[in-house]
C-alpha atoms as a PDB file:
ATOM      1  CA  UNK A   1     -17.386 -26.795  59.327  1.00  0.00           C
ATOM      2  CA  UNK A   2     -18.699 -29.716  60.708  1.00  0.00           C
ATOM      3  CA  UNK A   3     -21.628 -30.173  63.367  1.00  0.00           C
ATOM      4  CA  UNK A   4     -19.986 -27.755  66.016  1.00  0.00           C
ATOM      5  CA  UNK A   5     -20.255 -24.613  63.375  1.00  0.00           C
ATOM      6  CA  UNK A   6     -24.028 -25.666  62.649  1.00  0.00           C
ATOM      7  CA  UNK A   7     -24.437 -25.118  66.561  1.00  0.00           C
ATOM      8  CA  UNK A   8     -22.112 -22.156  66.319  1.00  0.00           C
ATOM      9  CA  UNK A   9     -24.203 -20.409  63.742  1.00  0.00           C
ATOM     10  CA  UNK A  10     -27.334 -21.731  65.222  1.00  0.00           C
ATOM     11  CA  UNK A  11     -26.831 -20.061  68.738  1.00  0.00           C
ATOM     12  CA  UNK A  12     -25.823 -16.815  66.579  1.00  0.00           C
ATOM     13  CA  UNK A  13     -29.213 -16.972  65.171  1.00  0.00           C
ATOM     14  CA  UNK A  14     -30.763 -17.250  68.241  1.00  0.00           C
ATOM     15  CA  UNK A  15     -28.892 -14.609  69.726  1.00  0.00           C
ATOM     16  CA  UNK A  16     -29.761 -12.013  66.600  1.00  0.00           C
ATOM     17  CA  UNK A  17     -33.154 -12.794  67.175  1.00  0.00           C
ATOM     18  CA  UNK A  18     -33.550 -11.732  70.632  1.00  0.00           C
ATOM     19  CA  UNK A  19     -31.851  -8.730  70.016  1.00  0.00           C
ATOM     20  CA  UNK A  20     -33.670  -7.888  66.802  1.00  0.00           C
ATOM     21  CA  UNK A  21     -36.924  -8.340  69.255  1.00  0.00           C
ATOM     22  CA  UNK A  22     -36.102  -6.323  71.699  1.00  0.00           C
ATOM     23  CA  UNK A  23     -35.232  -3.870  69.468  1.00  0.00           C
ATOM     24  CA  UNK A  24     -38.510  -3.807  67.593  1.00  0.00           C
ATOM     25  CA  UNK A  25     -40.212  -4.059  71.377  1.00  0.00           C
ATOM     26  CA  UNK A  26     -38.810  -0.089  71.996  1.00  0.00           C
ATOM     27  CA  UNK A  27     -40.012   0.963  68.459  1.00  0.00           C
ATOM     28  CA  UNK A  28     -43.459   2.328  68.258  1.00  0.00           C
ATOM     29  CA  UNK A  29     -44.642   2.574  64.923  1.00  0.00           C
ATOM     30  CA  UNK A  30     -46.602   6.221  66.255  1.00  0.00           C
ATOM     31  CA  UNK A  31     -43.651   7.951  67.477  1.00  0.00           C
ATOM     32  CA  UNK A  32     -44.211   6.467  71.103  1.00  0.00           C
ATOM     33  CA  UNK A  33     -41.617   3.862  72.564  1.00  0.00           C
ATOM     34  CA  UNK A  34     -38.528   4.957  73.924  1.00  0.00           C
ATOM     35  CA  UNK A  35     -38.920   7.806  72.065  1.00  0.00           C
ATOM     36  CA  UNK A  36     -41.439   9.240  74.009  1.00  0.00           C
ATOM     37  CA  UNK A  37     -39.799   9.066  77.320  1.00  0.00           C
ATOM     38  CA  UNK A  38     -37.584  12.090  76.093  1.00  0.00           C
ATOM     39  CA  UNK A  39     -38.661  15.154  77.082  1.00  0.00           C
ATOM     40  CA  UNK A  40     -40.338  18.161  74.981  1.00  0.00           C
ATOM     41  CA  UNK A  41     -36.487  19.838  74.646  1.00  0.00           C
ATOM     42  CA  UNK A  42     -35.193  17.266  73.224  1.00  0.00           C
ATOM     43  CA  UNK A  43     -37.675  16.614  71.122  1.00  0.00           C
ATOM     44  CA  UNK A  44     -35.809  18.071  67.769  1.00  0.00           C
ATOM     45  CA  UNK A  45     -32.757  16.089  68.253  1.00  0.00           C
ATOM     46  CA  UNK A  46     -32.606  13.498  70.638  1.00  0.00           C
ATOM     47  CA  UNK A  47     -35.826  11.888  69.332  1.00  0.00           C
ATOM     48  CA  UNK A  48     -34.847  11.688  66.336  1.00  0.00           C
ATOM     49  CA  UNK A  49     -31.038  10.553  66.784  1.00  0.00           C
ATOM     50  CA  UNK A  50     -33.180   7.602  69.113  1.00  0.00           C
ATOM     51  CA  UNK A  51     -35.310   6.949  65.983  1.00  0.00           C
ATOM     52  CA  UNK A  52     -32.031   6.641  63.497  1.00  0.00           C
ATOM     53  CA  UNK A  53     -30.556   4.463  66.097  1.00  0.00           C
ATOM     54  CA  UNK A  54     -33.357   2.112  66.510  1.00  0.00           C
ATOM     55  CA  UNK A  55     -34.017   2.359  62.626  1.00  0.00           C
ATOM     56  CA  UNK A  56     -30.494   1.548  62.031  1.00  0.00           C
ATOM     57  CA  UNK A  57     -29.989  -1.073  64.789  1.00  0.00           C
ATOM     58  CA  UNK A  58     -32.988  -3.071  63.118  1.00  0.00           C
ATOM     59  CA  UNK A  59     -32.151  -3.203  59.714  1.00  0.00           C
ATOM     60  CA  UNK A  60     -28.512  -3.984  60.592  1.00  0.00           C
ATOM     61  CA  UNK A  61     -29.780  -7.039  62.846  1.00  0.00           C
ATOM     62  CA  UNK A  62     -31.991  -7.722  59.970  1.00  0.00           C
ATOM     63  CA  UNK A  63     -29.485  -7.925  57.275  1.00  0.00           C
ATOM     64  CA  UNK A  64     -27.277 -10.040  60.283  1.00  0.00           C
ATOM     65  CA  UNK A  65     -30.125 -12.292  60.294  1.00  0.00           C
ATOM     66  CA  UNK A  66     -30.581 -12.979  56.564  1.00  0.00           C
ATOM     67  CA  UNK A  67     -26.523 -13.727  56.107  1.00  0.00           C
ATOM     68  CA  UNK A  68     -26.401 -15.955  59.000  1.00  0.00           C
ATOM     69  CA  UNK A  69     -29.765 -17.916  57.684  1.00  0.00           C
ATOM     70  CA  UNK A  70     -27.909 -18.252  54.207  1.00  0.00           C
ATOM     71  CA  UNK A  71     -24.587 -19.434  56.021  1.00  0.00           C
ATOM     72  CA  UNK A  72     -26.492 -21.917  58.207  1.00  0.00           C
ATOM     73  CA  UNK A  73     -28.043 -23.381  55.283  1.00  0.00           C
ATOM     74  CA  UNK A  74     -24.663 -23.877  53.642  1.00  0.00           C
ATOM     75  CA  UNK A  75     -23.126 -25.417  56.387  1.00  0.00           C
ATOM     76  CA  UNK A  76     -26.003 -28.251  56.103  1.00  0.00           C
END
């Protein structure tokens, strides 16, 4: 791959990693987070369709993450 795909994979890392932040950031381990700002009708579905989301969206970025840190140190 060569030194460009180190940088490739490298900014792909970085770019995960913000993501995977932010999306931790909105999480609120207590039910809070963008969760909350829902009001008390929505609170049987959309809440919860929020928390699947967010639940999904991090493990997916984490996952991302791990393959990406394998690949970079295979391209070394």
């Amino acid at each position: 791959m060569g030194s460009t795909g180190i940088y490739f994979v490298t900014a792909l890392i970085i770019l995960v990693c913000i993501l995977l932040i932010l999306v931790v950031l909105v999480q609120n381990s207590k039910g809070g987070g963008l969760a909350a700002n829902f009001g008390a009708s929505n609170q049987v579905m959309g809440v919860r369709r929020t928390t699947d989301f967010l639940e999904k969206a991090t493990w997916t970025l984490a996952i991302i993450l791990l393959v990406l840190s394998i690949v970079a140190s295979a391209v070394m």
